[in-house]
C-alpha atoms as a PDB file:
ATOM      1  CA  UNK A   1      89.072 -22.611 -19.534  1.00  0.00           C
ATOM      2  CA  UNK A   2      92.302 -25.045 -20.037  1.00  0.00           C
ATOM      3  CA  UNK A   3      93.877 -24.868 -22.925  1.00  0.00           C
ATOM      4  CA  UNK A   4      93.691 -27.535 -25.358  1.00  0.00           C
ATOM      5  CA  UNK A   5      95.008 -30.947 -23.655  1.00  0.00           C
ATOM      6  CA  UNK A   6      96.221 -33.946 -25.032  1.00  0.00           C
ATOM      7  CA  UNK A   7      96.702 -36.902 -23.455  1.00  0.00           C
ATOM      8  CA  UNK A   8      99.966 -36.518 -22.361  1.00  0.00           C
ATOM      9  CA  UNK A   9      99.473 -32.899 -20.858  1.00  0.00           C
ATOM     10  CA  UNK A  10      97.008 -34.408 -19.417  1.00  0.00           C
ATOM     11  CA  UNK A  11      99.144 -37.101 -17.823  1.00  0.00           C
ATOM     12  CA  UNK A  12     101.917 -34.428 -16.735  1.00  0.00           C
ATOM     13  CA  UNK A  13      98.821 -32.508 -14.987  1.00  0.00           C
ATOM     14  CA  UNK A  14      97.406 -35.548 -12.517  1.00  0.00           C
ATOM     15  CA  UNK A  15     101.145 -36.183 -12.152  1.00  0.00           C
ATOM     16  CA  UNK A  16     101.751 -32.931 -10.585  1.00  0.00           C
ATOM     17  CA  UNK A  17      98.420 -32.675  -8.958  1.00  0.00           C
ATOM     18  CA  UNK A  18      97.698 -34.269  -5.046  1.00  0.00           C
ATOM     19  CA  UNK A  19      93.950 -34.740  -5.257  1.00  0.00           C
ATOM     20  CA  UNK A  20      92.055 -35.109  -1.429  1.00  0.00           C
ATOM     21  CA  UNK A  21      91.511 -38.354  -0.622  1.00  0.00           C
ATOM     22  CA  UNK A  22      88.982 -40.009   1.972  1.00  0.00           C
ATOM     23  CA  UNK A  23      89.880 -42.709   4.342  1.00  0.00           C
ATOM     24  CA  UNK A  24      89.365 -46.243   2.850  1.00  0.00           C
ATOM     25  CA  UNK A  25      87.414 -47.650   5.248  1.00  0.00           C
ATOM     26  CA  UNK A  26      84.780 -45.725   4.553  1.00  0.00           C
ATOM     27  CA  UNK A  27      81.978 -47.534   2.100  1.00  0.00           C
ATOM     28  CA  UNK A  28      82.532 -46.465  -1.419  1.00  0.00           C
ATOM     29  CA  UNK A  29      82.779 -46.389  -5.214  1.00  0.00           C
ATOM     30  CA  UNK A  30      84.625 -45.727  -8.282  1.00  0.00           C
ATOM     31  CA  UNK A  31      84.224 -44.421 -10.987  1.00  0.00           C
ATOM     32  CA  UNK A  32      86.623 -44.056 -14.409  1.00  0.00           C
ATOM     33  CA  UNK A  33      86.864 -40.769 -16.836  1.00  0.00           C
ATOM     34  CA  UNK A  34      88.168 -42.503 -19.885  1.00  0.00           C
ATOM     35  CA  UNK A  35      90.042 -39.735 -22.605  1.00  0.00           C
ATOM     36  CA  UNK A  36      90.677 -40.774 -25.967  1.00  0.00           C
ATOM     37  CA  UNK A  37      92.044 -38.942 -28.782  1.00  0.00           C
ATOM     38  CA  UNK A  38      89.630 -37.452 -30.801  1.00  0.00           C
ATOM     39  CA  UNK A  39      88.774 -35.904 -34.231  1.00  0.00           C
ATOM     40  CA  UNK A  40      89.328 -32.221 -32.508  1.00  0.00           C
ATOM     41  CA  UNK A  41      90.852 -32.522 -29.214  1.00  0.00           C
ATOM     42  CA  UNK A  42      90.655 -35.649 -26.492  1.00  0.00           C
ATOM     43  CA  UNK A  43      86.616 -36.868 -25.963  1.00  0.00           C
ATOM     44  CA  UNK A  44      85.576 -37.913 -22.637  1.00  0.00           C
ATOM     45  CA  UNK A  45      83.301 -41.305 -21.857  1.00  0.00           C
ATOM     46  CA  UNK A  46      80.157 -40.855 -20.712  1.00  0.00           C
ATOM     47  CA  UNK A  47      77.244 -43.250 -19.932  1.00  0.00           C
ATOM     48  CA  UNK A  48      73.422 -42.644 -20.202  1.00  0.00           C
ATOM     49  CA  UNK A  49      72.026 -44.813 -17.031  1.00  0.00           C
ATOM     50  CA  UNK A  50      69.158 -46.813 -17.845  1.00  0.00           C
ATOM     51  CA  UNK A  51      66.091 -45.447 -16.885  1.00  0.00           C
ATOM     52  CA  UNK A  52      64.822 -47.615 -13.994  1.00  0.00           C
ATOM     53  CA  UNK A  53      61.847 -46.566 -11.632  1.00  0.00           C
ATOM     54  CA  UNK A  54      63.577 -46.977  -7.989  1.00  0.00           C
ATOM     55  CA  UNK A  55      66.759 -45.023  -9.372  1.00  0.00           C
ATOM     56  CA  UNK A  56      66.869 -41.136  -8.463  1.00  0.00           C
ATOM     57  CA  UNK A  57      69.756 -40.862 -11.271  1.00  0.00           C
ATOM     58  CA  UNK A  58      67.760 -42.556 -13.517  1.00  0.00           C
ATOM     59  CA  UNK A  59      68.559 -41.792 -17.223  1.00  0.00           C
ATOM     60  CA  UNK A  60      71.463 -39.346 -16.053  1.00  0.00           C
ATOM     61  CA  UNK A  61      74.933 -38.927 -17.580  1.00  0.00           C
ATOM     62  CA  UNK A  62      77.610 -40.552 -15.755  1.00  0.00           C
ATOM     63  CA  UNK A  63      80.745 -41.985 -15.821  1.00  0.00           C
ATOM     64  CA  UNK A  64      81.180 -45.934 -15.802  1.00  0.00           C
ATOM     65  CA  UNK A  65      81.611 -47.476 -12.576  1.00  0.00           C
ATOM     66  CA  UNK A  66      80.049 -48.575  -9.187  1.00  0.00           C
ATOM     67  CA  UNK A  67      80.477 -49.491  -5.750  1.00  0.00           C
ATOM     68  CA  UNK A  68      83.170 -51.366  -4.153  1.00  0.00           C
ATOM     69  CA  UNK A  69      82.849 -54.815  -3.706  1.00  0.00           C
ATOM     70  CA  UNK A  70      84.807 -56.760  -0.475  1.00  0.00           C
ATOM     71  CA  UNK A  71      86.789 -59.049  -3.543  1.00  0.00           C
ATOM     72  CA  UNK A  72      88.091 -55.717  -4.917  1.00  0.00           C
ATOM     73  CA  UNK A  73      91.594 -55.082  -3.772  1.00  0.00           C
ATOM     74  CA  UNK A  74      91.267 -51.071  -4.067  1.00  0.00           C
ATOM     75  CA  UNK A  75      89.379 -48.441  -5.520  1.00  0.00           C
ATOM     76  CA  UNK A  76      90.875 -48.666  -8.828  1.00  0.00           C
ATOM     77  CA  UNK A  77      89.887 -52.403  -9.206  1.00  0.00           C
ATOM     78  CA  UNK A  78      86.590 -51.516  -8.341  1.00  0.00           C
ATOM     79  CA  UNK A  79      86.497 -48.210 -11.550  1.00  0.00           C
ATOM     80  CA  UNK A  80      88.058 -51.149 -14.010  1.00  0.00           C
ATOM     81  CA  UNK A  81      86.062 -53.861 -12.507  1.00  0.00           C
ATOM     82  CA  UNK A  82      82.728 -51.485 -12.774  1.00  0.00           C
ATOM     83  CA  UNK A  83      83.935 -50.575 -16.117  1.00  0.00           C
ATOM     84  CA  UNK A  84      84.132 -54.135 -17.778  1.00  0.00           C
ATOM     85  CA  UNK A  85      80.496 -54.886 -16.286  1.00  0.00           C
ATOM     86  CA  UNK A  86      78.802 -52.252 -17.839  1.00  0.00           C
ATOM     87  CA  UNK A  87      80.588 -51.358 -21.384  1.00  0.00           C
ATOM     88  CA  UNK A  88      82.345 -54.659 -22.111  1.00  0.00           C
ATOM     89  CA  UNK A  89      85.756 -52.323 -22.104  1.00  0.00           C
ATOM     90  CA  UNK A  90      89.400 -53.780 -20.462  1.00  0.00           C
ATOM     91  CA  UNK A  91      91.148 -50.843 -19.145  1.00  0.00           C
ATOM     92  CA  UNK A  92      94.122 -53.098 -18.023  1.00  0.00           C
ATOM     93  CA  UNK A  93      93.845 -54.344 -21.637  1.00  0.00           C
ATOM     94  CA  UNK A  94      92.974 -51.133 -23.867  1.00  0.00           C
ATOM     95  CA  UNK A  95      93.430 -48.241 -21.638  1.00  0.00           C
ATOM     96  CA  UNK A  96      96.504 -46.482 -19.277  1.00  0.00           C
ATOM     97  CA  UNK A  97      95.702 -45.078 -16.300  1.00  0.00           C
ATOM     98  CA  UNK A  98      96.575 -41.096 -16.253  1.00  0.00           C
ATOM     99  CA  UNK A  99      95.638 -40.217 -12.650  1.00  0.00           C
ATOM    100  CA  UNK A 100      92.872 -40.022  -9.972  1.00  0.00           C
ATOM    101  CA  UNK A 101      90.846 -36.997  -9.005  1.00  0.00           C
ATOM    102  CA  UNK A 102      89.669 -36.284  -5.822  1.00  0.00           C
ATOM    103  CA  UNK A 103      87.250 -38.129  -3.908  1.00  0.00           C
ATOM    104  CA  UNK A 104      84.294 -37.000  -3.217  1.00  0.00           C
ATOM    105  CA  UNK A 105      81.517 -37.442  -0.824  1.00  0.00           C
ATOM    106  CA  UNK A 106      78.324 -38.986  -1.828  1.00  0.00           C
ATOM    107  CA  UNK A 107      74.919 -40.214  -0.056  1.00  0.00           C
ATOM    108  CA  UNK A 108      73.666 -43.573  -1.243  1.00  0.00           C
ATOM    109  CA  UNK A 109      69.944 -43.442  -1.694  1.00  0.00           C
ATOM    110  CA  UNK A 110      69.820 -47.198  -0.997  1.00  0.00           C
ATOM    111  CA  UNK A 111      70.971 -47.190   2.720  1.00  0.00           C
ATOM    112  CA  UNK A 112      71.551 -43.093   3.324  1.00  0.00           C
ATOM    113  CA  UNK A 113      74.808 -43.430   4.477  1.00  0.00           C
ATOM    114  CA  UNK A 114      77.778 -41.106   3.380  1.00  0.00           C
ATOM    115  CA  UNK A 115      80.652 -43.086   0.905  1.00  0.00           C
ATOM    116  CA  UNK A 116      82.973 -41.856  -0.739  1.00  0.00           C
ATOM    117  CA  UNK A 117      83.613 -41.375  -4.483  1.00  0.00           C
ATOM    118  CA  UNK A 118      86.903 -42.415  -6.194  1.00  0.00           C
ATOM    119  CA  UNK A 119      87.519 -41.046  -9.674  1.00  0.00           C
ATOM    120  CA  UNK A 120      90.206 -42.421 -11.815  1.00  0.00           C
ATOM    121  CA  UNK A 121      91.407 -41.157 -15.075  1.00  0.00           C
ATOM    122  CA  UNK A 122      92.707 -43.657 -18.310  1.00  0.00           C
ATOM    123  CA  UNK A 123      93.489 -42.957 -21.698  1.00  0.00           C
ATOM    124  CA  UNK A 124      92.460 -45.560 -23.952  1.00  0.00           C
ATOM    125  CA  UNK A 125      95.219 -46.396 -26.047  1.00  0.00           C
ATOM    126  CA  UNK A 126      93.374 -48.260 -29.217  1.00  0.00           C
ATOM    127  CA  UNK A 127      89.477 -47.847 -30.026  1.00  0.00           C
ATOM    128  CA  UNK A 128      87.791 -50.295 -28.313  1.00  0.00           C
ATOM    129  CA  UNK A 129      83.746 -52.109 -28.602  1.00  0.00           C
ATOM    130  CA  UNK A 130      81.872 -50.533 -26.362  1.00  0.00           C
ATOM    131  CA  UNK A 131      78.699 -52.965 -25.518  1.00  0.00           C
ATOM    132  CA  UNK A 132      76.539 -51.370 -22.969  1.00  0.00           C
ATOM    133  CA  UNK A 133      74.630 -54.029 -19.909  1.00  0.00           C
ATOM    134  CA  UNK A 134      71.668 -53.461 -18.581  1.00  0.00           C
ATOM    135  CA  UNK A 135      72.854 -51.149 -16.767  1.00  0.00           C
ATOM    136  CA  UNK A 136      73.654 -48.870 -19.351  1.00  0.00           C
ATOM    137  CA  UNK A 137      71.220 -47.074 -21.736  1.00  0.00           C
ATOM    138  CA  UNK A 138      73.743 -45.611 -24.078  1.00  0.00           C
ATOM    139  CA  UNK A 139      77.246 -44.862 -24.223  1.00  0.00           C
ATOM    140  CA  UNK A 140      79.188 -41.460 -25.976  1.00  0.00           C
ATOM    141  CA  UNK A 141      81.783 -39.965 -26.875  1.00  0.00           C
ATOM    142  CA  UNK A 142      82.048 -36.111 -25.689  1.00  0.00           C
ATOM    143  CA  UNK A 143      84.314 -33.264 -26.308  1.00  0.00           C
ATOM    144  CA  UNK A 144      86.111 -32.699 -23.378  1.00  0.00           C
ATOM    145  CA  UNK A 145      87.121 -28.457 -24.105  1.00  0.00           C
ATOM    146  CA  UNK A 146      83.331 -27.511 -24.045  1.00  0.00           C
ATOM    147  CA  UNK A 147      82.849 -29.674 -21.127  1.00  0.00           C
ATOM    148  CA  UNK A 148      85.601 -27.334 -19.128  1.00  0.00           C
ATOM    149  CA  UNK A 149      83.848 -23.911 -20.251  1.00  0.00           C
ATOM    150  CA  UNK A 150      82.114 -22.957 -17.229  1.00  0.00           C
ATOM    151  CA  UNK A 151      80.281 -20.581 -19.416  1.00  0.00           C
ATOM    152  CA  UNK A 152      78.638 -23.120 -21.166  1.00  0.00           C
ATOM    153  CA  UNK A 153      76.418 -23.914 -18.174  1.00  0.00           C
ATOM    154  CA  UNK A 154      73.101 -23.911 -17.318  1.00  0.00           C
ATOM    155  CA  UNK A 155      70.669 -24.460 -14.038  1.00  0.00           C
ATOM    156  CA  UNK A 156      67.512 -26.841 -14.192  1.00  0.00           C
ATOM    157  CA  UNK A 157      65.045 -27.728 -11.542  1.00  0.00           C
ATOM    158  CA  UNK A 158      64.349 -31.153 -10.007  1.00  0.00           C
ATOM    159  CA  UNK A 159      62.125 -32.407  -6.926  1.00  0.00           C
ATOM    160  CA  UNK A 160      63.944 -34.222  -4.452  1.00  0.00           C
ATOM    161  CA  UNK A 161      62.419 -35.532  -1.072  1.00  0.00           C
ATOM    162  CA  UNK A 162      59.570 -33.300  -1.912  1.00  0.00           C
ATOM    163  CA  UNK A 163      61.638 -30.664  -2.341  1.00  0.00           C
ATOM    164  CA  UNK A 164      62.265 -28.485  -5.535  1.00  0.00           C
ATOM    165  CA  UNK A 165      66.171 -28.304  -5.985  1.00  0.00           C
ATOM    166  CA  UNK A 166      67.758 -26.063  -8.606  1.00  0.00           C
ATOM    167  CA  UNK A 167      71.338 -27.446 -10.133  1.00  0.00           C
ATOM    168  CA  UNK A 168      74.467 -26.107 -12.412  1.00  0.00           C
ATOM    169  CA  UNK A 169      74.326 -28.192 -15.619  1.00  0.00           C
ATOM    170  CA  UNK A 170      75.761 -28.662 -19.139  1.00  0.00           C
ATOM    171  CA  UNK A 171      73.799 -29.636 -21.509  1.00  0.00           C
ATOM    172  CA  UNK A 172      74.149 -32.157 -24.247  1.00  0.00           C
ATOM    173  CA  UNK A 173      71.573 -32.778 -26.338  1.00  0.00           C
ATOM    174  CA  UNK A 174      68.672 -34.468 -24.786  1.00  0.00           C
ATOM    175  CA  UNK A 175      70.991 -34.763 -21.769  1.00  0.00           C
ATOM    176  CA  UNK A 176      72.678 -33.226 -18.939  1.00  0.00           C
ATOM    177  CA  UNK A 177      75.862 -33.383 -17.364  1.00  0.00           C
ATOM    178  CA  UNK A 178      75.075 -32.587 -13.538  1.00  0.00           C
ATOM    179  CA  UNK A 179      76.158 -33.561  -9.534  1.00  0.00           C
ATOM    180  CA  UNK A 180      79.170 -35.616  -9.003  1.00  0.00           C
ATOM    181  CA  UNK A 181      79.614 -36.113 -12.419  1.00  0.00           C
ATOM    182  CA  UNK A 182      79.996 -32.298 -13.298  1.00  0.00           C
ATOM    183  CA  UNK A 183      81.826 -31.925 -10.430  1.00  0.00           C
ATOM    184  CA  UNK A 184      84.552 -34.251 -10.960  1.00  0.00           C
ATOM    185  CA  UNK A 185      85.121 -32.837 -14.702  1.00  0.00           C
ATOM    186  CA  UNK A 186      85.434 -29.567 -12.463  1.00  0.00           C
ATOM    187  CA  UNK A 187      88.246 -31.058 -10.526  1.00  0.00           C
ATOM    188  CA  UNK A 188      89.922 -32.254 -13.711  1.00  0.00           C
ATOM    189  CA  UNK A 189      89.675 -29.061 -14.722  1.00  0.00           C
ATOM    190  CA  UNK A 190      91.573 -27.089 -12.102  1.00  0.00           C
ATOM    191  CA  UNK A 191      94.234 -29.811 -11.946  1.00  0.00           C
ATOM    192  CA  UNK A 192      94.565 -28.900 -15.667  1.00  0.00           C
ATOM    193  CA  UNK A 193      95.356 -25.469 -14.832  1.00  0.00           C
ATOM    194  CA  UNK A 194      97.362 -25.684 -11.908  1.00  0.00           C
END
């Protein structure tokens, strides 16, 4: 597990790191891991979807953002643009952006076709109102250290195309912190230690 971060060391880290990306022309989304200073260490954004019956990630944790739109000029338009819809938060306004992660690949249930992922990471420089959409059942703060103790995991169960799946989890409270989501705090983590 990383040592403790702070925003800065944080900053230094993405600086340093080259994450993979995926060509551009591929369809996509974006997501953004906002860090803010908290009580004991930096806390990490997450988002509780709203439960919805024709969404398979129904209810999950997440990070804000979305797909990419044709009016967005990049990827990172797309995280802040995504970001604005669903929490009410301006991270050109409130936030700095740190660094992106690597992309990932992804399957959209909608049309089954392969897109890729773009996280970005900001550090939100004042508190800020969050004010969740629709879209959004709740949104929380997090501790990010016990996010990057891999020991701290767990493995749950869930049918998918008829098929019963078993998945590396953390858990937080009523929730879980699973797929792309967990995996991207994975890749913040190794860019943390490299």
């Amino acid at each position: 597990m990383p040592a403790a971060q702070t925003l800065s060391t944080v900053g230094a880290a993405l600086a340093a790191h080259h994450p993979r990306l995926l060509p551009t022309w591929l369809p996509g989304a974006a997501v953004a891991a906002v860090l803010r200073e908290g009580a004991s260490g930096l806390d990490l954004l997450l988002v509780e979807r709203a439960r919805r019956r024709s969404d398979p990630w129904s209810g999950d944790l997440a990070f804000p953002g979305g797909l990419a739109q044709p009016s967005d000029r990049d990827r990172t338009v797309t995280a802040i643009r995504e970001t604005r819809e669903e929490l009410g938060l301006d991270l050109q306004a409130d936030a700095s952006q740190l660094g992106r992660l690597p992309d990932l690949w992804a399957v959209s249930p909608r049309v089954l076709l392969p897109m890729a992922v773009s996280p970005f990471v900001f550090a939100l420089k004042r508190p800020a109102r969050l004010e969740p959409n629709s879209e959004i059942a709740a949104a929380r703060w997090v501790p990010l250290g016990p996010l990057l103790d891999p020991g701290a995991r767990e493995h749950f169960t869930r049918r998918y195309l008829g098929v019963r799946l078993r998945f590396e989890c953390h858990p937080l409270g009523e929730g879980r912190l699973w797929g792309l989501t967990l995996r991207m705090v994975d890749d913040l983590a190794r860019a943390l230690q490299s």
